[in-house]
Protein backbone atom coordinates (compact mmCIF):
# COMPACT_ATOMS: atom_id res chain seq x y z
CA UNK A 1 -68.51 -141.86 -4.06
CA UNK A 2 -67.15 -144.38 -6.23
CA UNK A 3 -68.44 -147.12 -4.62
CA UNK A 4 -71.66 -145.84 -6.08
CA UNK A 5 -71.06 -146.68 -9.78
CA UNK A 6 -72.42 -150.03 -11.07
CA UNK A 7 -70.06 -152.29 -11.46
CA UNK A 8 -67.23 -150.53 -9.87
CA UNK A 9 -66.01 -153.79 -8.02
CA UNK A 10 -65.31 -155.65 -11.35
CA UNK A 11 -63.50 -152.69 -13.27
CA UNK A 12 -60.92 -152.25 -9.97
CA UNK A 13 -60.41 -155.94 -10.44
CA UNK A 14 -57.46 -156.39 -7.83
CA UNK A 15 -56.23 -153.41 -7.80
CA UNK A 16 -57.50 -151.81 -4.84
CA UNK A 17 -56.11 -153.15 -1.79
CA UNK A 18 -56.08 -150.58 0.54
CA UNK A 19 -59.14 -147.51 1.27
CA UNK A 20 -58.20 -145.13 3.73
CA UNK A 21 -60.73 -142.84 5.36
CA UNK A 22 -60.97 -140.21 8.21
CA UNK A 23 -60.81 -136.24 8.85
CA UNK A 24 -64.48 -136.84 8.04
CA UNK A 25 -66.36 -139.30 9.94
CA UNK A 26 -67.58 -141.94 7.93
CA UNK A 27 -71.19 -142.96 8.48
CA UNK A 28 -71.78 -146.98 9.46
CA UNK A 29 -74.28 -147.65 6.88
CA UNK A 30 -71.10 -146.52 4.22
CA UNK A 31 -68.38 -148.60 6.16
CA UNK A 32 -70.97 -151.57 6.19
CA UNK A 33 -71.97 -151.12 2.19
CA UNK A 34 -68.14 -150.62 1.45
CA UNK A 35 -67.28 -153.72 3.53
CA UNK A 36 -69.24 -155.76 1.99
CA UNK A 37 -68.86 -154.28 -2.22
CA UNK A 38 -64.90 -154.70 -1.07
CA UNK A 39 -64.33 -157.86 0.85
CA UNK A 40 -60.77 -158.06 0.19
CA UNK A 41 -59.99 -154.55 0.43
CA UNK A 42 -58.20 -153.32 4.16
CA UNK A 43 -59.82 -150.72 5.24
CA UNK A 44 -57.73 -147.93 7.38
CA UNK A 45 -58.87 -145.43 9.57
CA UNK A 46 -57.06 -142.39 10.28
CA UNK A 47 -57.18 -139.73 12.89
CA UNK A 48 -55.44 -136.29 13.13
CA UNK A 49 -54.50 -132.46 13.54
CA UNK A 50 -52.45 -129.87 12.82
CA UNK A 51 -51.60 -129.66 16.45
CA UNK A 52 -50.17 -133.39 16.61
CA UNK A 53 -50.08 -134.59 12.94
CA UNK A 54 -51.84 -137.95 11.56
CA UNK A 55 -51.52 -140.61 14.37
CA UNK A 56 -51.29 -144.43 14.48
CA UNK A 57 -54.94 -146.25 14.27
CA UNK A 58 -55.95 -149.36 15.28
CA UNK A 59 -59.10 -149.99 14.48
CA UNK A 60 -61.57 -152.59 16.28
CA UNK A 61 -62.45 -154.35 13.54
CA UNK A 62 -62.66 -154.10 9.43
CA UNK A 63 -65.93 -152.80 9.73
CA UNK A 64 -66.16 -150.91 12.84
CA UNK A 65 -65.72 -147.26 13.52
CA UNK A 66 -64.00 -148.18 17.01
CA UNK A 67 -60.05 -147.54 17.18
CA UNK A 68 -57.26 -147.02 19.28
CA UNK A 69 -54.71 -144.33 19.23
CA UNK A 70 -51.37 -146.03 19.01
CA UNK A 71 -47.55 -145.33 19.04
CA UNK A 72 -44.72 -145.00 20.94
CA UNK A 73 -44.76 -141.78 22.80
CA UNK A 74 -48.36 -141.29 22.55
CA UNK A 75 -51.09 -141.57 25.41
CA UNK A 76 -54.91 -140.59 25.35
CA UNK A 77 -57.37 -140.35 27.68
CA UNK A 78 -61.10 -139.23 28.21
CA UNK A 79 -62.38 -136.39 30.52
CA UNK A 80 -65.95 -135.68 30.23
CA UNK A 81 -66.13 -137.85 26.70
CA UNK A 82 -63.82 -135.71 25.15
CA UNK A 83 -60.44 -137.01 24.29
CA UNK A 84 -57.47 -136.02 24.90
CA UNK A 85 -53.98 -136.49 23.50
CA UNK A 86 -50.64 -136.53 24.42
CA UNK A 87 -47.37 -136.93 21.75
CA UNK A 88 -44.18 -136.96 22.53
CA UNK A 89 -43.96 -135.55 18.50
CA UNK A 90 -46.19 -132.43 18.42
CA UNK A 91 -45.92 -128.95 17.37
CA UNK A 92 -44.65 -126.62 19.68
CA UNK A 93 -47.17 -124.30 19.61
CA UNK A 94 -48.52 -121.22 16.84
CA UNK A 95 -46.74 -118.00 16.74
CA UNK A 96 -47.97 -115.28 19.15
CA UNK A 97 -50.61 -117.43 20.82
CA UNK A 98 -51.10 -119.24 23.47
CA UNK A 99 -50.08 -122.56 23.60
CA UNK A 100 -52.84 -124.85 22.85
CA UNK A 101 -51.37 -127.55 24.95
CA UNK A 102 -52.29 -127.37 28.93
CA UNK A 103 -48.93 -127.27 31.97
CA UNK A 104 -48.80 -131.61 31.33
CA UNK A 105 -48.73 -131.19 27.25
CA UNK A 106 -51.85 -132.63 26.89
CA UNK A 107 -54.07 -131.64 24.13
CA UNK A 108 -57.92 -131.47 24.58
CA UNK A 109 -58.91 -132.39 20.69
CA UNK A 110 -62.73 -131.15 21.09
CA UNK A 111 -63.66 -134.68 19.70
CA UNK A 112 -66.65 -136.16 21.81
CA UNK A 113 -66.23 -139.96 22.16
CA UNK A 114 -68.06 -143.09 23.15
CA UNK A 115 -65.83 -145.31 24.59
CA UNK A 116 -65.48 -148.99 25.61
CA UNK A 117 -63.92 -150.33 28.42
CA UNK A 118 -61.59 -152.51 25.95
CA UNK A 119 -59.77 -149.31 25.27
CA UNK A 120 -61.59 -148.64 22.14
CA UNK A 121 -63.14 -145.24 21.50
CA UNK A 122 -65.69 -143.73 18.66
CA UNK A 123 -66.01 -140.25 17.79
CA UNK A 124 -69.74 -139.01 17.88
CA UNK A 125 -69.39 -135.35 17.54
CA UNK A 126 -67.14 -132.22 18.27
CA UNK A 127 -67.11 -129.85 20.73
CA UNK A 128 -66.75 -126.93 18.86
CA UNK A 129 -69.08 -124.04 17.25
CA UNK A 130 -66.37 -124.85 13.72
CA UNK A 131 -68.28 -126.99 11.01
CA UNK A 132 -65.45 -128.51 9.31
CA UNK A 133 -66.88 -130.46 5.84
CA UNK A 134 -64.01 -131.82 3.77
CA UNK A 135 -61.49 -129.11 5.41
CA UNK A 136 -63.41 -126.07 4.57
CA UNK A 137 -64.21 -124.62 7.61
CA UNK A 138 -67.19 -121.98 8.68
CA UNK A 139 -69.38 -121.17 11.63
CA UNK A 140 -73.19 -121.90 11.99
CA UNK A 141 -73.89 -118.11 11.88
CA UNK A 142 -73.00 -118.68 8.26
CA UNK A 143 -75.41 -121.24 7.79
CA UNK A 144 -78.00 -119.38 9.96
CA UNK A 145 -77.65 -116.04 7.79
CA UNK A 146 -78.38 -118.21 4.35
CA UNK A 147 -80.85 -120.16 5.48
CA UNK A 148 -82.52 -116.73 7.21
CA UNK A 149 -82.72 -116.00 3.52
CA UNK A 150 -85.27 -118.51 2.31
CA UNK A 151 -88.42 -117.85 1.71
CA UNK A 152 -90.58 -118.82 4.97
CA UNK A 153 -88.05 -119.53 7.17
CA UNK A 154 -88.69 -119.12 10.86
CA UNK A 155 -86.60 -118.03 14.03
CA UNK A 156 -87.98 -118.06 17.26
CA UNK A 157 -91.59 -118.27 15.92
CA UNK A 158 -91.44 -115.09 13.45
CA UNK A 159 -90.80 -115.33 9.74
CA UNK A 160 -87.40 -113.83 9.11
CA UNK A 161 -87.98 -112.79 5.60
CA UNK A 162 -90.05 -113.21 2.92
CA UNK A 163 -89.00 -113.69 -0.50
């Protein structure tokens, strides 16, 4: 968002050396505007969950949305584009619940991946029926029921409801 004020660049000066981003996937055309409004800024991605905490990134490049999961005691891999994790630091599991982690300790993160065969991977999209936007979490029902509510909205063909 700030990059969107005029003249932003010139009233940071120097002082921004360093713009972190992740939880939310950050678009390319953003990465490639910010890249180029900040050329001497680093950029660092970051990737994590409650289940394994924020991990090491290396990314491809400054202005790519390819990384690496890095650090000692930490191992991915991909079955069916989905990756999954294993850390030797983790949680041990939530109280009265199953263990999230499978009989190996590996953790399937729901995160669906394009990968390269340099070892680089890209998150495209999450297995899951949780929208997560900036942490707040809901379900598409939720987003069904309100938009249901509008005034010439259709499901399956009928109008819902008029308003």
């Amino acid at each position: 968002m700030l990059s969107l004020y005029p003249g932003i660049e010139e009233i940071l000066g120097n002082s921004l050396k360093i713009i972190f981003y992740g939880t939310e996937r950050m678009d390319q055309p953003t990465l490639e505007r910010l890249y180029y409004q900040f050329p001497k800024v680093e950029f660092r991605q970051t990737y994590g969950m409650s289940e394994l905490g924020i991990r090491r990134i290396k990314s491809k490049s400054r202005d790519s949305h390819y990384m690496s999961v890095v650090g000692e005691g930490v191992e991915t891999k991909i079955l069916v584009d989905i990756v999954h994790i294993k850390a030797e630091n983790r949680m041990i599991g939530y109280l009265n619940a199953p263990s999230p982690f499978d009989e190996e300790l590996w953790y399937c993160t729901k995160d669906i991946v394009t990968s390269e065969n340099d070892g680089y991977l890209t998150i495209t999209g999450r297995d899951s029926d949780v929208i997560n936007i900036g942490g707040l979490k809901f379900m598409p029902s939720e987003v069904k029921r309100e938009c249901l509510g509008i005034k010439g909205v259709k499901c399956y063909g009928m109008v819902i409801r008029e308003r």
